[in-house]
C-alpha atoms as a PDB file:
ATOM      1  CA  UNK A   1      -4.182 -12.709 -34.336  1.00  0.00           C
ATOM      2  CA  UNK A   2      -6.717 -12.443 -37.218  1.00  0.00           C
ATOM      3  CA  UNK A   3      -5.291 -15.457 -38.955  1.00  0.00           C
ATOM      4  CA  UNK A   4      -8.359 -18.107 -40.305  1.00  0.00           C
ATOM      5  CA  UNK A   5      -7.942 -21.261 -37.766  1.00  0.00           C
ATOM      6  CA  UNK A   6      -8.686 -24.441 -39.884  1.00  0.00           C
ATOM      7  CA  UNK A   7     -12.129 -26.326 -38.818  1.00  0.00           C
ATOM      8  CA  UNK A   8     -13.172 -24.127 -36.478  1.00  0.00           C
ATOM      9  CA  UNK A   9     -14.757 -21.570 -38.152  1.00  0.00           C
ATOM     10  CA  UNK A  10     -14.029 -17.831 -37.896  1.00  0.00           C
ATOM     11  CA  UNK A  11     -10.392 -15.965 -36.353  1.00  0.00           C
ATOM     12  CA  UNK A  12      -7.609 -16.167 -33.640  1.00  0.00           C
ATOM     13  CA  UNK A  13      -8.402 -12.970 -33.055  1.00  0.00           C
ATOM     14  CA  UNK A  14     -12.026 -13.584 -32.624  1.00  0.00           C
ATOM     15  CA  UNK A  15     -11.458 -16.980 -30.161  1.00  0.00           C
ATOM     16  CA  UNK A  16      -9.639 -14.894 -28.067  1.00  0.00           C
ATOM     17  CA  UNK A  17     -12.469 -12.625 -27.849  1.00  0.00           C
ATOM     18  CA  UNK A  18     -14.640 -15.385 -26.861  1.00  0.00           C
ATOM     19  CA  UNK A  19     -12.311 -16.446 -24.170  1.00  0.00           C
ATOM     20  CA  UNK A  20     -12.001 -13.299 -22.438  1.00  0.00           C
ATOM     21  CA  UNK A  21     -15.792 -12.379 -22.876  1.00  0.00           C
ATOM     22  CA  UNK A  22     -16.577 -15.500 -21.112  1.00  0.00           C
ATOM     23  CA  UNK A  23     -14.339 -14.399 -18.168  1.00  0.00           C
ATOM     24  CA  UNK A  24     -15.739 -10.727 -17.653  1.00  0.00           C
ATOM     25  CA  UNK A  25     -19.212 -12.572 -18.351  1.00  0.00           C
ATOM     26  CA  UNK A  26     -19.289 -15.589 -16.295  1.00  0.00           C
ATOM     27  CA  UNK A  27     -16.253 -16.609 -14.391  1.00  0.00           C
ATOM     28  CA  UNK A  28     -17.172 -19.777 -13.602  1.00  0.00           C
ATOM     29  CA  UNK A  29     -18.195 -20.754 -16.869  1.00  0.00           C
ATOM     30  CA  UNK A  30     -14.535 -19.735 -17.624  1.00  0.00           C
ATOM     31  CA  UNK A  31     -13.548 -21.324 -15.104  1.00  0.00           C
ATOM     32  CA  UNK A  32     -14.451 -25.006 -17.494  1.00  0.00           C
ATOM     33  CA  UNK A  33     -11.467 -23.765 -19.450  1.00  0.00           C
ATOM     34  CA  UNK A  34      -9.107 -24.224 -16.779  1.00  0.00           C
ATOM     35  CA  UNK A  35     -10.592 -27.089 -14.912  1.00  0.00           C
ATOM     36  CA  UNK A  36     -11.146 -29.508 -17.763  1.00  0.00           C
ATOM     37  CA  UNK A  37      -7.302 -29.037 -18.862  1.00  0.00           C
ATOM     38  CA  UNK A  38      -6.702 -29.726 -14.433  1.00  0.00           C
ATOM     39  CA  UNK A  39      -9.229 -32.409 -14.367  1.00  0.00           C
ATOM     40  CA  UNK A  40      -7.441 -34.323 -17.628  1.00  0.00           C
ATOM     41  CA  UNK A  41      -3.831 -34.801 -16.344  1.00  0.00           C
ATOM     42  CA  UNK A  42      -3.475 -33.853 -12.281  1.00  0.00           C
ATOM     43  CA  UNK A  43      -6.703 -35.480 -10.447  1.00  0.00           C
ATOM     44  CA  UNK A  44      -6.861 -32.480  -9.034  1.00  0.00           C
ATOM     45  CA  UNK A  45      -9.259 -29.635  -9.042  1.00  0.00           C
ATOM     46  CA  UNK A  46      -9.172 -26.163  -7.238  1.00  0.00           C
ATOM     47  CA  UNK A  47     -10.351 -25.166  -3.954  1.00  0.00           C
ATOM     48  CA  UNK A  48     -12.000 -22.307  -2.079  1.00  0.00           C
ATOM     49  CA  UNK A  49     -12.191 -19.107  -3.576  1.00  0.00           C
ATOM     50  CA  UNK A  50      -9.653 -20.414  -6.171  1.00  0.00           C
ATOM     51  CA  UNK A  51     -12.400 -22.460  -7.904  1.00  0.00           C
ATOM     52  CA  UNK A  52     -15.182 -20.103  -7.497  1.00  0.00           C
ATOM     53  CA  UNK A  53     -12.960 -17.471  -9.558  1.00  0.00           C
ATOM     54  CA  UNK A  54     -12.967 -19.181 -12.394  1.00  0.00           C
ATOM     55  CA  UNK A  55      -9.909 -20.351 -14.711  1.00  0.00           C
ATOM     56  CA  UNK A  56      -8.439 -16.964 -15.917  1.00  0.00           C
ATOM     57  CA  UNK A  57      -8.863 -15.174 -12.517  1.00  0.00           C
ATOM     58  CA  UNK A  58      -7.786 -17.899 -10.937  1.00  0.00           C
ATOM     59  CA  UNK A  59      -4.573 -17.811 -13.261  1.00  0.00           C
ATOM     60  CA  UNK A  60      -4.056 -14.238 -11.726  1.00  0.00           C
ATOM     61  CA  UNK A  61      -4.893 -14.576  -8.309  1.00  0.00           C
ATOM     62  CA  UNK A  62      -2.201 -17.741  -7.440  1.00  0.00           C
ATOM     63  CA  UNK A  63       0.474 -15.886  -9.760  1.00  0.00           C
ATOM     64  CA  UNK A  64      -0.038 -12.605  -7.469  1.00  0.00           C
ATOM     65  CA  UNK A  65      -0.145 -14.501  -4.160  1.00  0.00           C
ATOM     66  CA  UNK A  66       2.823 -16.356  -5.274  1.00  0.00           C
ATOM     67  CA  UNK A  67       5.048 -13.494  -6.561  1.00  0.00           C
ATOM     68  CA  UNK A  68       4.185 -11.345  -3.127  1.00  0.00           C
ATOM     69  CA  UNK A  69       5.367 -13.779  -1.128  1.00  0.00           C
ATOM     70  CA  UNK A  70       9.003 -14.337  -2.797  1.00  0.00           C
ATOM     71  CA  UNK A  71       9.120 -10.327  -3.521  1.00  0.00           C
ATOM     72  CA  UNK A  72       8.572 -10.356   0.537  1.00  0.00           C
ATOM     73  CA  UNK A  73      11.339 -13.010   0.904  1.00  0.00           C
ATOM     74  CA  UNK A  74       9.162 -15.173   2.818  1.00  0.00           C
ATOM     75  CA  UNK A  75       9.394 -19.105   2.718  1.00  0.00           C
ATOM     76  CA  UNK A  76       7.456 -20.799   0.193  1.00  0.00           C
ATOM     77  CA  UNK A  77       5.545 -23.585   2.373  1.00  0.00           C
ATOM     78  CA  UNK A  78       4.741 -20.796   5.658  1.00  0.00           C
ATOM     79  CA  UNK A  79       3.480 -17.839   2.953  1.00  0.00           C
ATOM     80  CA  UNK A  80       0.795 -20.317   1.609  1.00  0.00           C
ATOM     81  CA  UNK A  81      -2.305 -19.132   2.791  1.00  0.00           C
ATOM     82  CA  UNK A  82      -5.361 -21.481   2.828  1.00  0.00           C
ATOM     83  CA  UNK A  83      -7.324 -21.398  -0.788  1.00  0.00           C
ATOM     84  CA  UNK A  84     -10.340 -19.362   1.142  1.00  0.00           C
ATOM     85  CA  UNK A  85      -8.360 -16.920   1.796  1.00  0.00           C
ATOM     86  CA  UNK A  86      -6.721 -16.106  -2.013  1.00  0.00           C
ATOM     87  CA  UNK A  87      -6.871 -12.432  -2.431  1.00  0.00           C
ATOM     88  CA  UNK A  88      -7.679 -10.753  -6.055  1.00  0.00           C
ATOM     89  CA  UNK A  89      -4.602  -8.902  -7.321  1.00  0.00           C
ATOM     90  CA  UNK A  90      -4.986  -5.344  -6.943  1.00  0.00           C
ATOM     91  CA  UNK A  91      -5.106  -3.241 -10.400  1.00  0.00           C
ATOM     92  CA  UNK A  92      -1.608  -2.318 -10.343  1.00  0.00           C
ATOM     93  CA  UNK A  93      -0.061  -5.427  -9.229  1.00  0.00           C
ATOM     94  CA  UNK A  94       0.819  -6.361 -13.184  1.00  0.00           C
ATOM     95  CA  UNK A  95      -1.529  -9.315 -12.761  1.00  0.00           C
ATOM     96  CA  UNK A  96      -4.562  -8.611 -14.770  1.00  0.00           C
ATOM     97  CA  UNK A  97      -8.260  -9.412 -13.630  1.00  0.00           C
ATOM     98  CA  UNK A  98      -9.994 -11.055 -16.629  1.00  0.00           C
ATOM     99  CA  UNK A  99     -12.146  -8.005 -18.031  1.00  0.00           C
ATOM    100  CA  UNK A 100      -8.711  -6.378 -17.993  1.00  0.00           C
ATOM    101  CA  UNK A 101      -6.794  -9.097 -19.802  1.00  0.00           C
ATOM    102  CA  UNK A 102      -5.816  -8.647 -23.607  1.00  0.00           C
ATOM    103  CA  UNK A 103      -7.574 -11.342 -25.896  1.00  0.00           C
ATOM    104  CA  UNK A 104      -4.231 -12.299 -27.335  1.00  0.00           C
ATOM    105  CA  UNK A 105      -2.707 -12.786 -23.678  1.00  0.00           C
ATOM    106  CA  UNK A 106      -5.952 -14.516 -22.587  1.00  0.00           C
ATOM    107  CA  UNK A 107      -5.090 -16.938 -25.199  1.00  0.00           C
ATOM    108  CA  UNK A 108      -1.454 -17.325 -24.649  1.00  0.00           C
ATOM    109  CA  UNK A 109      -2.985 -18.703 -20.985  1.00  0.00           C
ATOM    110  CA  UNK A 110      -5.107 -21.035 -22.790  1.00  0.00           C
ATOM    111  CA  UNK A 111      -2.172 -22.621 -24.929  1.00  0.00           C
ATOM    112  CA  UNK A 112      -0.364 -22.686 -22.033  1.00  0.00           C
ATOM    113  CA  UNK A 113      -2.160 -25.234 -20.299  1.00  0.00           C
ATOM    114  CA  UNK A 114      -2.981 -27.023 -23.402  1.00  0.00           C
ATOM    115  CA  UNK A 115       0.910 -27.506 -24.185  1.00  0.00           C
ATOM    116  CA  UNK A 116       1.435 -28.568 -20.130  1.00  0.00           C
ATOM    117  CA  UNK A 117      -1.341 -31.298 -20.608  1.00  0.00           C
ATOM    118  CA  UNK A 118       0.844 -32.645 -23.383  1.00  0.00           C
ATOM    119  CA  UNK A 119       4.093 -32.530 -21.665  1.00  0.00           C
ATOM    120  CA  UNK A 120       4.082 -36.434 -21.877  1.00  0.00           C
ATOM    121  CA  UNK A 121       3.788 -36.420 -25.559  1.00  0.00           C
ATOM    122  CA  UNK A 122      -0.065 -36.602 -25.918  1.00  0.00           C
ATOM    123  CA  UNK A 123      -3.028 -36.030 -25.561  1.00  0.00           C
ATOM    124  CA  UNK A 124      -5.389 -39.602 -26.088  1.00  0.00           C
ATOM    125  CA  UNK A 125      -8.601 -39.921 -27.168  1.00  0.00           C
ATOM    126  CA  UNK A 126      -9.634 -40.992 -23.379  1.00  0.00           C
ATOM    127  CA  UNK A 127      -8.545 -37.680 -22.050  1.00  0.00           C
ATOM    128  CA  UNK A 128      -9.838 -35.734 -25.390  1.00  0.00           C
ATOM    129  CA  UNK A 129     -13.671 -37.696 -24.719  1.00  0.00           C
ATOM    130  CA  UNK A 130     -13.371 -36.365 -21.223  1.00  0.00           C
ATOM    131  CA  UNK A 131     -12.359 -32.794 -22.148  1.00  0.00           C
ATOM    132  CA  UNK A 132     -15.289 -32.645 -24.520  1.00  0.00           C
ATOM    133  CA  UNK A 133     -17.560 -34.236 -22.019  1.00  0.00           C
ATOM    134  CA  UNK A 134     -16.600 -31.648 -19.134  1.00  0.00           C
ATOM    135  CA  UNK A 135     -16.817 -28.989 -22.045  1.00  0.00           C
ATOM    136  CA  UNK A 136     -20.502 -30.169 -22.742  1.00  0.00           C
ATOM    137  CA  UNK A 137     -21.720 -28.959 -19.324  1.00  0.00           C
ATOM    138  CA  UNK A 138     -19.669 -26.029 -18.377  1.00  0.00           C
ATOM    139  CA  UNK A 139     -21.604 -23.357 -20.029  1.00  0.00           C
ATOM    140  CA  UNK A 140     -19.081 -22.731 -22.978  1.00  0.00           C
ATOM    141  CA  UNK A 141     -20.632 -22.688 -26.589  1.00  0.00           C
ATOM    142  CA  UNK A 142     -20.222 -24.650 -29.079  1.00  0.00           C
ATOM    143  CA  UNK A 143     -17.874 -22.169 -31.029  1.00  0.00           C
ATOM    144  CA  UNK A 144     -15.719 -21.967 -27.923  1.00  0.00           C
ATOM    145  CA  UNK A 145     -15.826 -25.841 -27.562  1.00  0.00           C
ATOM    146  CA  UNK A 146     -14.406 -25.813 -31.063  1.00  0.00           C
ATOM    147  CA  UNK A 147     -11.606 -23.373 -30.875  1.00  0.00           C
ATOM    148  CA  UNK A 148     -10.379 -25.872 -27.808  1.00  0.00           C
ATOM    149  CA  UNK A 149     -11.207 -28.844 -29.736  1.00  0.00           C
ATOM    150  CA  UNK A 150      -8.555 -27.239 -32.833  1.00  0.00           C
ATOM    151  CA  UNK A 151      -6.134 -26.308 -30.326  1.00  0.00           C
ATOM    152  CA  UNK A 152      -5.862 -29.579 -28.555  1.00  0.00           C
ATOM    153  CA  UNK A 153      -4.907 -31.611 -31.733  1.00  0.00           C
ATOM    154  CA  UNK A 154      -2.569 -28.420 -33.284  1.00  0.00           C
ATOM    155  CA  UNK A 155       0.975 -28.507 -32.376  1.00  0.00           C
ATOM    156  CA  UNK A 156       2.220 -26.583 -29.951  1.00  0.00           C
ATOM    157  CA  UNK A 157       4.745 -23.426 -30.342  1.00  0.00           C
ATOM    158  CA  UNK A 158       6.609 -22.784 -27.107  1.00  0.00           C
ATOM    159  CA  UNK A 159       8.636 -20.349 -28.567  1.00  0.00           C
ATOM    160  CA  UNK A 160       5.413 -18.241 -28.627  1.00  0.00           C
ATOM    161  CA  UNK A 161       4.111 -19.122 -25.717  1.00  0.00           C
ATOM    162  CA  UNK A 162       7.236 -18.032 -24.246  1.00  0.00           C
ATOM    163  CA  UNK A 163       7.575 -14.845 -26.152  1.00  0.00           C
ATOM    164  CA  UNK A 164       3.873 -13.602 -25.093  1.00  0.00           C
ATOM    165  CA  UNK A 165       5.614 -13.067 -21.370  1.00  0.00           C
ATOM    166  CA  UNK A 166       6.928  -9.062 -21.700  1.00  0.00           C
ATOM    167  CA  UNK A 167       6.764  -8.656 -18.022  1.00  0.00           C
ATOM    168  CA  UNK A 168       7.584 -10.986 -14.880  1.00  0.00           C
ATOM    169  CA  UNK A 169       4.287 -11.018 -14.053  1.00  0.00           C
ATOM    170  CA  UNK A 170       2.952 -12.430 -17.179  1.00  0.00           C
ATOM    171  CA  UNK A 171       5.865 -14.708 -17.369  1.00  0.00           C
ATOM    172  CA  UNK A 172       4.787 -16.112 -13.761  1.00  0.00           C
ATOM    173  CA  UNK A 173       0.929 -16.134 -14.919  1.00  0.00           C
ATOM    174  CA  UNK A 174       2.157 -18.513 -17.939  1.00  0.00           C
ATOM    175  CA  UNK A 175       4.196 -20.642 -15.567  1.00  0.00           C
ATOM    176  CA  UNK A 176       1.267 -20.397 -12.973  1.00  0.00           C
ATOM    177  CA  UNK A 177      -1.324 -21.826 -15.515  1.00  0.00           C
ATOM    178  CA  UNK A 178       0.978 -24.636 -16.964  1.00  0.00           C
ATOM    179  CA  UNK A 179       1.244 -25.571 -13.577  1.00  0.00           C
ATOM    180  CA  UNK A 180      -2.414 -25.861 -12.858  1.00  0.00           C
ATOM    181  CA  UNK A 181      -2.978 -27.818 -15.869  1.00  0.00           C
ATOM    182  CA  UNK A 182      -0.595 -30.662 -14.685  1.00  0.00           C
ATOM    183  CA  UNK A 183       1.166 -32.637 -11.584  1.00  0.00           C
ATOM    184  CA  UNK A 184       4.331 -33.113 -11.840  1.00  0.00           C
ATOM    185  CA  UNK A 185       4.365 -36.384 -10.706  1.00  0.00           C
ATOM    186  CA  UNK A 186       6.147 -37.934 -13.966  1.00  0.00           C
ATOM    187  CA  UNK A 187       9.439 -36.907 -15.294  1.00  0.00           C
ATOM    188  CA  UNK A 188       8.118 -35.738 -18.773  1.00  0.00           C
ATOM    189  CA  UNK A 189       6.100 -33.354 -16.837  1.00  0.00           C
ATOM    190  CA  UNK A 190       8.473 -32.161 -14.006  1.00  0.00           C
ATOM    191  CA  UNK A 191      11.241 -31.842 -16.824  1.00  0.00           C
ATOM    192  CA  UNK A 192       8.701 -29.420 -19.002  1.00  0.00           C
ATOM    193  CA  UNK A 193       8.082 -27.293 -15.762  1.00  0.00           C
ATOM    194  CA  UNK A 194      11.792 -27.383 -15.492  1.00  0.00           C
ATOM    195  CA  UNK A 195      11.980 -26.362 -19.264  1.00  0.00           C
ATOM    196  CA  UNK A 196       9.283 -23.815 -19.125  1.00  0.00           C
ATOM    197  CA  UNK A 197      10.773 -22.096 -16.126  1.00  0.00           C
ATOM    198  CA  UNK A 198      13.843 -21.830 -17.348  1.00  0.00           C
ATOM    199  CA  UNK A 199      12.718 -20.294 -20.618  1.00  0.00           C
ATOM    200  CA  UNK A 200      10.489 -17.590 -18.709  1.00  0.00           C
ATOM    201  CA  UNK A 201      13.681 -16.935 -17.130  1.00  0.00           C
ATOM    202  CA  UNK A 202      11.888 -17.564 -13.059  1.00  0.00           C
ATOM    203  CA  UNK A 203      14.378 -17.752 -10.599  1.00  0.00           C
ATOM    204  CA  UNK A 204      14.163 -20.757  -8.620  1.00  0.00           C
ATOM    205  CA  UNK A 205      13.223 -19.285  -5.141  1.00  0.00           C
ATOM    206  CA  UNK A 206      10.102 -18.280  -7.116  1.00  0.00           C
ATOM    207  CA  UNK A 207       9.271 -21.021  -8.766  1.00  0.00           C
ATOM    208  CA  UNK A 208       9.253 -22.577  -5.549  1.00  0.00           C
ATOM    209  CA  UNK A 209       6.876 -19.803  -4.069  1.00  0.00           C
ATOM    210  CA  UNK A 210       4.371 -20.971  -7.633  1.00  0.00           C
ATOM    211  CA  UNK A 211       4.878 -24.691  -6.627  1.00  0.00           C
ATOM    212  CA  UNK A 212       3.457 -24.177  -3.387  1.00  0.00           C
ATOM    213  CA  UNK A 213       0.528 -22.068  -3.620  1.00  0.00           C
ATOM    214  CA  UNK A 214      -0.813 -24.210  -6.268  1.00  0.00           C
ATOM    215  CA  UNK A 215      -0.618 -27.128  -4.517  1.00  0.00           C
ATOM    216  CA  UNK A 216      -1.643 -25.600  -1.576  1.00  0.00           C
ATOM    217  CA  UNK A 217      -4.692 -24.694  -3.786  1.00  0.00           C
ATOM    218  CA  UNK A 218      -5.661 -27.786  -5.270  1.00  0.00           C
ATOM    219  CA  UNK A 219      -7.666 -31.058  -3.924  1.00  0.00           C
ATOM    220  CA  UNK A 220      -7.874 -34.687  -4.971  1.00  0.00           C
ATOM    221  CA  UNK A 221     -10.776 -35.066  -7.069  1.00  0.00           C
END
């Protein structure tokens, strides 16, 4: 994590930092990381409490409501509760608030929703100008600005991204955040949910439970 990232001036290690700093600092400056990667491919944006805690808590929040629900065997459309009424996780729930969240799994979250956005294959220049735009009023700095900027045009390692799961819980907080990042509305991008769930190993009942509390979070921009 200490490796020198090309172009962007300084470490991994210390982007990672910077992303998790931002969430214990000001969540809904954080909160820019997650919506401009939402805003790009879905037309969608968060609602409620969902939006006002910011990307990485966010992240947390939807995993933990979703995973309660299926570990309560409840049905994925009636457990849904209304975005106002998103609870935080509590501290041992395995689904870390952001001041609690390791910089390397912080950034795992990141790439996560960077390689969803390119599920069809790309990333054009129309939906990189309107990253940077959204980037140029959300409060991140200009280093942070830059790690995204050199993480939207590297390629993307799923085996990684996979690999950074060592618990359920983090393995539904990656699938959680890919899904925020995108609709699946195509088949490139339903078939890469499809992909990345059955790499994180979900079961299907609670990929269903993820499915619907994000959507049940989200509204047309």
């Amino acid at each position: 994590m200490g490796s020198q990232m090309p172009g962007a001036g300084g470490t991994v290690g210390g982007r990672a930092d910077q992303v998790t700093k931002l969430a214990k600092d000001n969540p809904l400056a954080t909160g820019a990381i997650a919506a401009v990667l939402l805003g790009t491919k879905s037309g969608r944006k968060l609602a409620g409490n969902a939006a006002v805690l910011g990307g990485l808590a966010a992240i947390a929040g939807l995993g933990y409501q979703a995973y309660k629900n299926y570990q309560a065997g409840q049905a994925p459309q009636s457990a849904t509760p209304a975005p106002a009424q998103l609870p935080a996780p509590p501290a041992d729930s395995g689904f870390a608030a952001p001041e609690a969240l390791s910089n390397d799994f912080a950034l795992v979250l990141v790439r996560a929703m960077i390689a969803a956005a390119r599920a069809d294959g790309h990333i054009d220049e129309t939906e990189r100008g309107r990253i940077m735009d959204k980037l140029s009023v959300s409060g991140l700095s200009a280093d942070a600005a830059a790690f995204l900027e050199t993480e939207l045009a590297n390629p993307i390692d799923l085996d990684a991204i996979v690999a950074a799961g060592e618990t359920e819980e983090e393995r539904v907080e990656i699938y959680t955040a890919s899904r925020l990042a995108i609709e699946p509305e195509g088949r490139a991008e339903r078939g890469y949910l499809d992909l990345l769930a059955g790499r994180l190993g979900l079961a299907d009942a609670l990929v269903d439970h993820i499915e619907a509390t994000v959507s049940a979070a989200k509204v047309s921009i």
